[in-house]
PDB file of N, CA and C in Angstrom:
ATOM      1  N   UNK A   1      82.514 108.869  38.910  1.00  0.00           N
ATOM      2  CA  UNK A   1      81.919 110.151  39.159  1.00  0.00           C
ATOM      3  C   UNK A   1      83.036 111.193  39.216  1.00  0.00           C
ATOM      4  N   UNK A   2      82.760 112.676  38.553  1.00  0.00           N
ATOM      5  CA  UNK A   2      83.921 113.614  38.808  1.00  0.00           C
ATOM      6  C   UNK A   2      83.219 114.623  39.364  1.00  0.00           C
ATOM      7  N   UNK A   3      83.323 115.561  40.277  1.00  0.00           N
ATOM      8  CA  UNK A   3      82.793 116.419  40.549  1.00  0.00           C
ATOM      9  C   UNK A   3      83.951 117.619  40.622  1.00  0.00           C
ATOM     10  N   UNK A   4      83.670 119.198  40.379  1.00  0.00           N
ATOM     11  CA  UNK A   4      84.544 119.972  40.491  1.00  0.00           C
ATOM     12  C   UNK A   4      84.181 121.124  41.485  1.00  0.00           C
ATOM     13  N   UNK A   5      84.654 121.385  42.386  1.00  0.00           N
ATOM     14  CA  UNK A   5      84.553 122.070  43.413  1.00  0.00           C
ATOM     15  C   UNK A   5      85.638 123.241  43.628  1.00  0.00           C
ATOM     16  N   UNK A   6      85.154 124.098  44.880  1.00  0.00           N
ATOM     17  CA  UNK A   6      86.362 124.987  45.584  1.00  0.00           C
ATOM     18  C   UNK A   6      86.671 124.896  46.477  1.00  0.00           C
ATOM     19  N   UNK A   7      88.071 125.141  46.672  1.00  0.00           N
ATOM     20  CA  UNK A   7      88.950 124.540  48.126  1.00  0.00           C
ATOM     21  C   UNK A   7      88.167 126.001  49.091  1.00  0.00           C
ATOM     22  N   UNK A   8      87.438 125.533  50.318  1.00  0.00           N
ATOM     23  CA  UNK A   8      87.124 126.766  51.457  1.00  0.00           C
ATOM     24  C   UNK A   8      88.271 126.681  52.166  1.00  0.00           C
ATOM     25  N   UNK A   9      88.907 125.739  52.680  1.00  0.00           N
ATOM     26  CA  UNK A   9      89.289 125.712  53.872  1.00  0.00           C
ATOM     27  C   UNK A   9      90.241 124.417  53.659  1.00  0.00           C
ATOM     28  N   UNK A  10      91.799 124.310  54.606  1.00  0.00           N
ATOM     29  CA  UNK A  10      93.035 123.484  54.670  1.00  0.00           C
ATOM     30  C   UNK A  10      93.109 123.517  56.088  1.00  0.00           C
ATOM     31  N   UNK A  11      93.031 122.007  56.638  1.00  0.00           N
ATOM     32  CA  UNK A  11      93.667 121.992  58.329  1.00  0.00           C
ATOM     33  C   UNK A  11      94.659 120.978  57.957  1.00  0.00           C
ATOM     34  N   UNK A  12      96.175 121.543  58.470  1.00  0.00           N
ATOM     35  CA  UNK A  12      97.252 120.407  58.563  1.00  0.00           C
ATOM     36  C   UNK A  12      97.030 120.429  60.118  1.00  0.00           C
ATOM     37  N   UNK A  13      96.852 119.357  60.819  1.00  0.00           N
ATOM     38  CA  UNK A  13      96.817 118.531  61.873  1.00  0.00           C
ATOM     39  C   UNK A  13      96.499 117.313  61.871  1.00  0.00           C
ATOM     40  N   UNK A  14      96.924 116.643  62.597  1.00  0.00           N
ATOM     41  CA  UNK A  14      96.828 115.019  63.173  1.00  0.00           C
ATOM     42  C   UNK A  14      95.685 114.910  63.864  1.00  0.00           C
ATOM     43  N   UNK A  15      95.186 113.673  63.396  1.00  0.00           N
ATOM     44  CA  UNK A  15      96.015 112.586  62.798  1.00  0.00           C
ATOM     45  C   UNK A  15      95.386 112.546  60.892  1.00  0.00           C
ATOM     46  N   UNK A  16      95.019 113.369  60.332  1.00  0.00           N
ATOM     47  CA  UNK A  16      94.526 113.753  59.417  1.00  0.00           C
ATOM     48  C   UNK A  16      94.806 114.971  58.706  1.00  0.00           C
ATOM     49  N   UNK A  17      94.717 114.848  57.569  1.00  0.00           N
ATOM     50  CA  UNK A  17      94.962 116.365  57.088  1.00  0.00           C
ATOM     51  C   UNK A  17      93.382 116.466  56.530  1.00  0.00           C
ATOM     52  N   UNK A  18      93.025 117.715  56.459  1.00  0.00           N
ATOM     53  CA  UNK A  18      90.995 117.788  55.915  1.00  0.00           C
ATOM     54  C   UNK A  18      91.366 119.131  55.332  1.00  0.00           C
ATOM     55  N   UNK A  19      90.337 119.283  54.139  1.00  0.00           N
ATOM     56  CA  UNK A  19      90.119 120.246  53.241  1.00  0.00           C
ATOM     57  C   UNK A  19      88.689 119.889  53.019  1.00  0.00           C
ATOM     58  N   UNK A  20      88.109 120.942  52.854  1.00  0.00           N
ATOM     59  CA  UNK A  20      86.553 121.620  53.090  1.00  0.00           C
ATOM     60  C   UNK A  20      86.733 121.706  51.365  1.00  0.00           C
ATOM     61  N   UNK A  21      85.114 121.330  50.595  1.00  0.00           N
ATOM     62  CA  UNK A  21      85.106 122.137  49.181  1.00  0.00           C
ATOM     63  C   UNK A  21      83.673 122.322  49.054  1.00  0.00           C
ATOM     64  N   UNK A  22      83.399 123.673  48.399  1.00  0.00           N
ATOM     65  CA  UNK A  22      82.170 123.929  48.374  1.00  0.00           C
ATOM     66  C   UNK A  22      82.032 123.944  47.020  1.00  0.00           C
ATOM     67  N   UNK A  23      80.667 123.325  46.127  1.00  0.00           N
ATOM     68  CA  UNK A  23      80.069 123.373  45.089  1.00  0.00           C
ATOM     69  C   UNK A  23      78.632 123.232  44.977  1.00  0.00           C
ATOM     70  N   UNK A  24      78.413 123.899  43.615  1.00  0.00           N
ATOM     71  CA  UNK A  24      76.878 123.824  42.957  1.00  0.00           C
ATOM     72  C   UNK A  24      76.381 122.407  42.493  1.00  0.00           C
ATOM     73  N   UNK A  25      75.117 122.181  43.514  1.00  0.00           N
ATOM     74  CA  UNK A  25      74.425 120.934  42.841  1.00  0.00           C
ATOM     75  C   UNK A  25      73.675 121.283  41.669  1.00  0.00           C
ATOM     76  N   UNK A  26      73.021 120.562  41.204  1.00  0.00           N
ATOM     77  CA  UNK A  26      72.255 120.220  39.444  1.00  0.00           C
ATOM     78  C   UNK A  26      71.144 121.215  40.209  1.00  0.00           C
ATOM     79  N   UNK A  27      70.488 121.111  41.545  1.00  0.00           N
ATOM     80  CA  UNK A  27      69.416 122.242  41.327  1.00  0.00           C
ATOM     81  C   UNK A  27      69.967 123.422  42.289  1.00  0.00           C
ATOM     82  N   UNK A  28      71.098 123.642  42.011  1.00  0.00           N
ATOM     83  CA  UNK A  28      71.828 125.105  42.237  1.00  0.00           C
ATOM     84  C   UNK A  28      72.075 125.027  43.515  1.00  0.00           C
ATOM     85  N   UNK A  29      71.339 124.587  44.841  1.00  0.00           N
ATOM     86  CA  UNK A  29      72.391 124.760  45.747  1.00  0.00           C
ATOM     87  C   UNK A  29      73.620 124.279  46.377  1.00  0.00           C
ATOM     88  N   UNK A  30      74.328 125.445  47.122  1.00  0.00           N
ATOM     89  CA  UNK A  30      75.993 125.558  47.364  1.00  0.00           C
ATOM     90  C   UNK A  30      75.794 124.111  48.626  1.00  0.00           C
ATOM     91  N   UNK A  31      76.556 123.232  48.003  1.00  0.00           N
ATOM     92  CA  UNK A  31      77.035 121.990  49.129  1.00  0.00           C
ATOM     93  C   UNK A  31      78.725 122.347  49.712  1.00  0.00           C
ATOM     94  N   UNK A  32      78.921 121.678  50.547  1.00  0.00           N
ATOM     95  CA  UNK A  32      80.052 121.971  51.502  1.00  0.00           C
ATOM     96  C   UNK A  32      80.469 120.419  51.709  1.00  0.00           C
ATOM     97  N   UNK A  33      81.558 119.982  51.149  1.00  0.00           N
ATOM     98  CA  UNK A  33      82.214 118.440  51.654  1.00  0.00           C
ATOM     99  C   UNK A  33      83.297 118.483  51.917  1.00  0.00           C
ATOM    100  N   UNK A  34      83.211 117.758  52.987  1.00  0.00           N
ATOM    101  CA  UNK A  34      84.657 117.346  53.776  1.00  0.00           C
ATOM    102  C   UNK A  34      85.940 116.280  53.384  1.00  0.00           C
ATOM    103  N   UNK A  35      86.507 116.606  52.921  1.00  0.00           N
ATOM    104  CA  UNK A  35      87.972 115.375  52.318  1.00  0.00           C
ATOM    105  C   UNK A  35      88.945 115.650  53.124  1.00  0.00           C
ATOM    106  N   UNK A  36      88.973 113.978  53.450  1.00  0.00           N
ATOM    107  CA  UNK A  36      89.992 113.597  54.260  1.00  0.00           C
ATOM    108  C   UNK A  36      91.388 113.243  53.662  1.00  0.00           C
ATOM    109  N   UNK A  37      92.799 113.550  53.555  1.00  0.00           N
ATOM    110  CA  UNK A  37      93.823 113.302  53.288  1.00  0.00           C
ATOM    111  C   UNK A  37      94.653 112.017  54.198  1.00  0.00           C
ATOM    112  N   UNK A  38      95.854 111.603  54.399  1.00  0.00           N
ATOM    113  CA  UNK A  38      97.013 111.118  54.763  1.00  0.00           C
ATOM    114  C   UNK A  38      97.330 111.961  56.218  1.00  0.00           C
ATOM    115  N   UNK A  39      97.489 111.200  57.134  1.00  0.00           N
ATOM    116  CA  UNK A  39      98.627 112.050  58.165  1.00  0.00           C
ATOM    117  C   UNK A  39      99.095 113.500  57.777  1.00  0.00           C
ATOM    118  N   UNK A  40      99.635 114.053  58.036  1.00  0.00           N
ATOM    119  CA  UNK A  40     100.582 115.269  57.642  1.00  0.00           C
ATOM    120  C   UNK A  40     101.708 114.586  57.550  1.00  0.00           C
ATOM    121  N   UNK A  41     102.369 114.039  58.146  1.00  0.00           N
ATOM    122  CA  UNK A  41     103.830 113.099  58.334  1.00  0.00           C
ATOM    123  C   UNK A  41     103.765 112.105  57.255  1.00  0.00           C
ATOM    124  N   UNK A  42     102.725 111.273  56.879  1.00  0.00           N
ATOM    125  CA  UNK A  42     102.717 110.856  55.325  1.00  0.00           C
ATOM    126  C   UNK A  42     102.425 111.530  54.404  1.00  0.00           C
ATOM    127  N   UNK A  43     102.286 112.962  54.797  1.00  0.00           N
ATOM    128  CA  UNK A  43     101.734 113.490  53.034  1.00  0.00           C
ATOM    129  C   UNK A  43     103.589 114.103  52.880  1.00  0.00           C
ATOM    130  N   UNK A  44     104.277 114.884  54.385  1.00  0.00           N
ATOM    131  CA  UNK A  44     105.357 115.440  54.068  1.00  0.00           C
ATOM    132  C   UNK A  44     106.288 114.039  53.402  1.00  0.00           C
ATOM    133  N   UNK A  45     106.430 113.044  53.979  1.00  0.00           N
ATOM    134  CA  UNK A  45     107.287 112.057  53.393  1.00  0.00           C
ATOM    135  C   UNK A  45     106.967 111.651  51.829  1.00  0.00           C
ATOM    136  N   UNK A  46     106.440 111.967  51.664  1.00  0.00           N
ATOM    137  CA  UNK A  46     105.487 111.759  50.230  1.00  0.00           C
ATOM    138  C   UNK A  46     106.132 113.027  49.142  1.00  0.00           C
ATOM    139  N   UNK A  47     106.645 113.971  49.586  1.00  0.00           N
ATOM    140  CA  UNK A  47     107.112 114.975  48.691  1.00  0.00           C
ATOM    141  C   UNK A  47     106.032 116.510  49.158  1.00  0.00           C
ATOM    142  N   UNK A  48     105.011 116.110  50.107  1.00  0.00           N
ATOM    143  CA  UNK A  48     104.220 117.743  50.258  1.00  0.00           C
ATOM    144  C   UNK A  48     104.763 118.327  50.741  1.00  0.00           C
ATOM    145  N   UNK A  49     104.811 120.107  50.989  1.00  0.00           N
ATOM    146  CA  UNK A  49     104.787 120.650  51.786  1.00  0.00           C
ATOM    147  C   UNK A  49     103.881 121.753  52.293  1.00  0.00           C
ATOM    148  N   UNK A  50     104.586 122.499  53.541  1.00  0.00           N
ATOM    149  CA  UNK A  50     103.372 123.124  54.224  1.00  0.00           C
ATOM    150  C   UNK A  50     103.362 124.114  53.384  1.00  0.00           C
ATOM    151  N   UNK A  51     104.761 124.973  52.936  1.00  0.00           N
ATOM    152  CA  UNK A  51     104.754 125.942  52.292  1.00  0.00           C
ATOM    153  C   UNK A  51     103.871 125.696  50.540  1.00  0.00           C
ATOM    154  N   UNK A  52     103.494 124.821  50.119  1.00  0.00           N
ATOM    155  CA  UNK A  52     102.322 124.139  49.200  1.00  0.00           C
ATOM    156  C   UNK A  52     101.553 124.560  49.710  1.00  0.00           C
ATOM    157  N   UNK A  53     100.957 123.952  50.652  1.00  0.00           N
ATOM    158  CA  UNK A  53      99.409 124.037  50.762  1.00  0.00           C
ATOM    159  C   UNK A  53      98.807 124.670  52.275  1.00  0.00           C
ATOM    160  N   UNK A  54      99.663 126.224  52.051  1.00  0.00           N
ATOM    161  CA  UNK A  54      98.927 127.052  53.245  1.00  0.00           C
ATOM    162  C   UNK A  54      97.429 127.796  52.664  1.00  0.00           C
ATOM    163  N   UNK A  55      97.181 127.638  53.345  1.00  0.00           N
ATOM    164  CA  UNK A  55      95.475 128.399  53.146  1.00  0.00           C
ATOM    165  C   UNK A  55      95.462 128.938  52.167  1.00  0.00           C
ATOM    166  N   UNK A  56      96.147 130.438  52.484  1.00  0.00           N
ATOM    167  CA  UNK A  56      95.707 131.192  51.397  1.00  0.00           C
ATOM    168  C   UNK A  56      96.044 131.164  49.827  1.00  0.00           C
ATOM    169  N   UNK A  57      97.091 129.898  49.960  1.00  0.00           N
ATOM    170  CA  UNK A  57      97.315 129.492  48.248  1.00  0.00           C
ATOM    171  C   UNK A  57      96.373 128.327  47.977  1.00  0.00           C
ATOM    172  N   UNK A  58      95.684 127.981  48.796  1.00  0.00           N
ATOM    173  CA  UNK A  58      94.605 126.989  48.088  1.00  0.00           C
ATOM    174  C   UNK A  58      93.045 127.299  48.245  1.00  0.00           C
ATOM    175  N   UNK A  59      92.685 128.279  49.202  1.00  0.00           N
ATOM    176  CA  UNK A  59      91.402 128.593  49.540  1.00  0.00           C
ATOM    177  C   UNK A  59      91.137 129.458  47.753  1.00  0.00           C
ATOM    178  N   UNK A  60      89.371 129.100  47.689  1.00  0.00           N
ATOM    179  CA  UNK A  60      89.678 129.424  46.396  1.00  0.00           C
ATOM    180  C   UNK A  60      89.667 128.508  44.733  1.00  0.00           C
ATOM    181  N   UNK A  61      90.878 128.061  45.045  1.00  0.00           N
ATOM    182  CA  UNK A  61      91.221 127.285  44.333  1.00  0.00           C
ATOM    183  C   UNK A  61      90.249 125.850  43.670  1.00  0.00           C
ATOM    184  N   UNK A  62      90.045 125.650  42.559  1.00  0.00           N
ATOM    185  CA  UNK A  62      89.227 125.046  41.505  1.00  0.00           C
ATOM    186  C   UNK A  62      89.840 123.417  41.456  1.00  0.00           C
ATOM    187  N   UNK A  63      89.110 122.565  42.535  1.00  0.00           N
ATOM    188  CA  UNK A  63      90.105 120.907  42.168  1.00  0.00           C
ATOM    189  C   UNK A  63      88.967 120.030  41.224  1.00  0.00           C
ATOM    190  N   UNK A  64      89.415 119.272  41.242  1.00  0.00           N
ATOM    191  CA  UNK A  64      88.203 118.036  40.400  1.00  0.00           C
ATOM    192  C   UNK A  64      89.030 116.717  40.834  1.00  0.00           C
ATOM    193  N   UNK A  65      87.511 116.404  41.675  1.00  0.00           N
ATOM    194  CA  UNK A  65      87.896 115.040  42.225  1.00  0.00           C
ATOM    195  C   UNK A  65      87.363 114.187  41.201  1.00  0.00           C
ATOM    196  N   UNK A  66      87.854 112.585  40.764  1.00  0.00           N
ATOM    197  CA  UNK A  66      86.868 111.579  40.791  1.00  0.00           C
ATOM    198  C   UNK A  66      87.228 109.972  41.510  1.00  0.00           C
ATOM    199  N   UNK A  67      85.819 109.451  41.663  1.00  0.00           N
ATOM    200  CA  UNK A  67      85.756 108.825  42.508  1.00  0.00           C
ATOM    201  C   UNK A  67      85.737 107.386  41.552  1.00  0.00           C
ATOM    202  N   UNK A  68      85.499 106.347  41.844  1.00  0.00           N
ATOM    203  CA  UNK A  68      85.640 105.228  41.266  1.00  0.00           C
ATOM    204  C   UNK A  68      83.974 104.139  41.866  1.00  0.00           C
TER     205      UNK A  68
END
């Protein structure tokens, strides 16, 4: 499954990092889902940073998940 959505919303806090995405279903209405990330401390060891993914450079923003 791929779905393509917009980033609303970025919380870096523990013990999770979460990003909010809102999209259009097949009969038009706006859904709101919650994705869960890595620690913050495993996403920074990993190569992220905060200065990446502060709000206002990802709120907005067009991702496409897919799932397996």
């Amino acid at each position: 499954m791929t779905v393509k959505r917009t980033v609303t919303d970025v919380t870096w806090k523990s013990p999770e990092v979460h990003f909010d995405i809102d999209g259009k279903e097949l009969d038009g209405r706006v859904t709101n889902w919650e994705q869960e990330l890595g620690s913050p401390n495993l996403l920074l060891s990993q190569g992220w940073s905060l200065d990446q993914q502060r709000l206002q450079d990802c709120e907005g923003r067009k991702v496409t998940m897919r799932a397996r």
